[in-house]
Protein backbone atom coordinates (compact mmCIF):
# COMPACT_ATOMS: atom_id res chain seq x y z
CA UNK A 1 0.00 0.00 0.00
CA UNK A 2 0.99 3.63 -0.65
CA UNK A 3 1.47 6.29 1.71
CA UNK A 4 -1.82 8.40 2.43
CA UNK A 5 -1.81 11.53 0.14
CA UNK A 6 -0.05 10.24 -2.89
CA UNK A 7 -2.90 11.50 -5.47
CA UNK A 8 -2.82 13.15 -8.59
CA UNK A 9 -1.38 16.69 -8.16
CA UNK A 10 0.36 15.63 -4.65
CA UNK A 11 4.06 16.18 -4.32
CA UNK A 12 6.34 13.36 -3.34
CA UNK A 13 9.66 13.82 -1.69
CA UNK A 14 11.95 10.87 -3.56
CA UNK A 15 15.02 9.80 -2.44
CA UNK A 16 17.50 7.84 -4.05
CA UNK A 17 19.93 5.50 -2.20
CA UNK A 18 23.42 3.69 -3.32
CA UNK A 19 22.61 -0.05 -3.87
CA UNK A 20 26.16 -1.09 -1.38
CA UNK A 21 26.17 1.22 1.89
CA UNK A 22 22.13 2.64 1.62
CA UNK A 23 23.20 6.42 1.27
CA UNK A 24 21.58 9.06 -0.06
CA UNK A 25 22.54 10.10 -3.12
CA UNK A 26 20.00 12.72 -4.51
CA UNK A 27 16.68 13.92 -3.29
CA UNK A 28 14.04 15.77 -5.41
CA UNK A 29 10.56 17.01 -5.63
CA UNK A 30 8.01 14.90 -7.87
CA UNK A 31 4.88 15.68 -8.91
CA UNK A 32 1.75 13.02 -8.27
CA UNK A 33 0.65 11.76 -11.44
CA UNK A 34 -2.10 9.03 -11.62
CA UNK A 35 -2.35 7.02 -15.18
CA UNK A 36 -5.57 6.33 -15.98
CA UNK A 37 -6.21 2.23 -16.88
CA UNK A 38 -5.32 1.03 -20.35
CA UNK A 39 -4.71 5.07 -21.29
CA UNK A 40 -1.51 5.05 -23.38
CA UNK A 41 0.42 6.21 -21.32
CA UNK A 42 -0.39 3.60 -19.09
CA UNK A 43 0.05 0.87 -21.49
CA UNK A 44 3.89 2.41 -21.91
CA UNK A 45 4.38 2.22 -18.28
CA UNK A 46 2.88 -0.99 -17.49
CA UNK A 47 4.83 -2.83 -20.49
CA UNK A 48 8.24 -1.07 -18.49
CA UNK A 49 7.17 -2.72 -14.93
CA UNK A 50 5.47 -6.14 -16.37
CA UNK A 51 9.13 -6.89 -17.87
CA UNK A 52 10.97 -6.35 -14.45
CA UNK A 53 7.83 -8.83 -12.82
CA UNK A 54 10.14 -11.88 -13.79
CA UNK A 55 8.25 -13.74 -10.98
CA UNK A 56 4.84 -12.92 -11.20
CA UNK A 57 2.64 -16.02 -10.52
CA UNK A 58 -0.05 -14.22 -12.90
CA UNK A 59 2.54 -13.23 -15.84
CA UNK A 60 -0.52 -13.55 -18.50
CA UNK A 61 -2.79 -11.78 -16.81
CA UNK A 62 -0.82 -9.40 -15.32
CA UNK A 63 -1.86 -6.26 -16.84
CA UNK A 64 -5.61 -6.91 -16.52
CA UNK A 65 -5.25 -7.09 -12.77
CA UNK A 66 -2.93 -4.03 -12.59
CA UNK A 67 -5.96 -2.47 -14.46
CA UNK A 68 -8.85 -3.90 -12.41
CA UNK A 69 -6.82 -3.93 -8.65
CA UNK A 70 -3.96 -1.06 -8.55
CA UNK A 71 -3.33 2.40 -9.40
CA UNK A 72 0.21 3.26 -11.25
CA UNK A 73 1.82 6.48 -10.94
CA UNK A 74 3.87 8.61 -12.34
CA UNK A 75 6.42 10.99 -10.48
CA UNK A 76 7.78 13.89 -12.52
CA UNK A 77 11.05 14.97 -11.21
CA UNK A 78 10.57 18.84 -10.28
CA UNK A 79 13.84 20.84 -8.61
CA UNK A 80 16.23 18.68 -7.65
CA UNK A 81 18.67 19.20 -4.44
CA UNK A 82 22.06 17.93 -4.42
CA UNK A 83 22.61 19.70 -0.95
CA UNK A 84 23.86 17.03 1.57
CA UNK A 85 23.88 17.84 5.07
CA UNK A 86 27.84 18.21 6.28
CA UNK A 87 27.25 16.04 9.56
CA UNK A 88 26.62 12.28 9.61
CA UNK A 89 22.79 13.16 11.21
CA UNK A 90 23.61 10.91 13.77
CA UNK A 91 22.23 10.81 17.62
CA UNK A 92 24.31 10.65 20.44
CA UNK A 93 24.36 7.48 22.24
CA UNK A 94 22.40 8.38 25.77
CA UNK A 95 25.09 7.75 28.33
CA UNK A 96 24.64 4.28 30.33
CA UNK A 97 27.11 2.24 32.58
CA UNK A 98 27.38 -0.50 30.25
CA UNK A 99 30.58 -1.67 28.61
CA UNK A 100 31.27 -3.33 25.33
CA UNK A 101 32.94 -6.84 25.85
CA UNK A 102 36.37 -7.83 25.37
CA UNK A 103 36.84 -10.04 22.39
CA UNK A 104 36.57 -13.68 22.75
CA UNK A 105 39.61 -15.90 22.98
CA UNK A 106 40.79 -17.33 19.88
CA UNK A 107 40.40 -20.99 21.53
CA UNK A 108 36.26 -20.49 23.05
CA UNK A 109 34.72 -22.24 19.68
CA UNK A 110 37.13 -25.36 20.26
CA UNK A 111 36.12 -25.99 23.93
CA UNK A 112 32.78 -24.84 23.32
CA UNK A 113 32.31 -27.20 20.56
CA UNK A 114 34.38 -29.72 21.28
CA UNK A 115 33.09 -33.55 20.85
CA UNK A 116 32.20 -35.13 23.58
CA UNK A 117 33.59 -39.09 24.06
CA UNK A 118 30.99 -41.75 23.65
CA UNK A 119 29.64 -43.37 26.54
């Protein structure tokens, strides 16, 4: 399910993260727009997702339940904003009397998992 709001004429905020480490790399503006069923622009979009469906249990008749069951949209880039913030957004840890452990020695798996003799 979408997010509340996402209608035709609604702005999205779209953000656009590196496939390895997950950060940003641009943010922009889009603009809402909801493709009408079997319109032709729909039939351009829909034949651009049904190819990237390579497991759709329906693959025949997937179009004609995108049609009857979902809505597609369309999100026209508007200004775009390369600005990244300088600092990492981070939190502070909240400071607690805990401690991080010391590093287990090299040996623990061996005894831990060592085989026991039959009895």
């Amino acid at each position: 399910p979408l997010p509340a709001g996402l209608d035709a004429g609604a702005a999205a905020e779209v953000t656009v993260r590196s496939k390895d480490k997950g950060g940003r790399l641009v943010a922009w503006t889009a603009a809402v727009t909801v493709l009408e069923p079997r319109s032709e622009e729909w039939e351009t979009a829909v034949g651009e997702l049904k190819g990237k469906r390579l497991n759709a249990p329906d693959a025949e008749q997937l179009t004609d339940r995108w049609a009857r069951d979902c809505r597609v949209l369309r999100l026209t880039p508007g200004a775009s904003s390369t600005d990244l913030p300088d600092g990492s957004l981070a939190v502070a840890p909240l400071p607690t009397g805990a401690t991080t452990r010391r590093t287990a020695p090299a040996a623990l798996p061996r005894l831990l998992l060592k085989r026991r003799g039959r009895r």
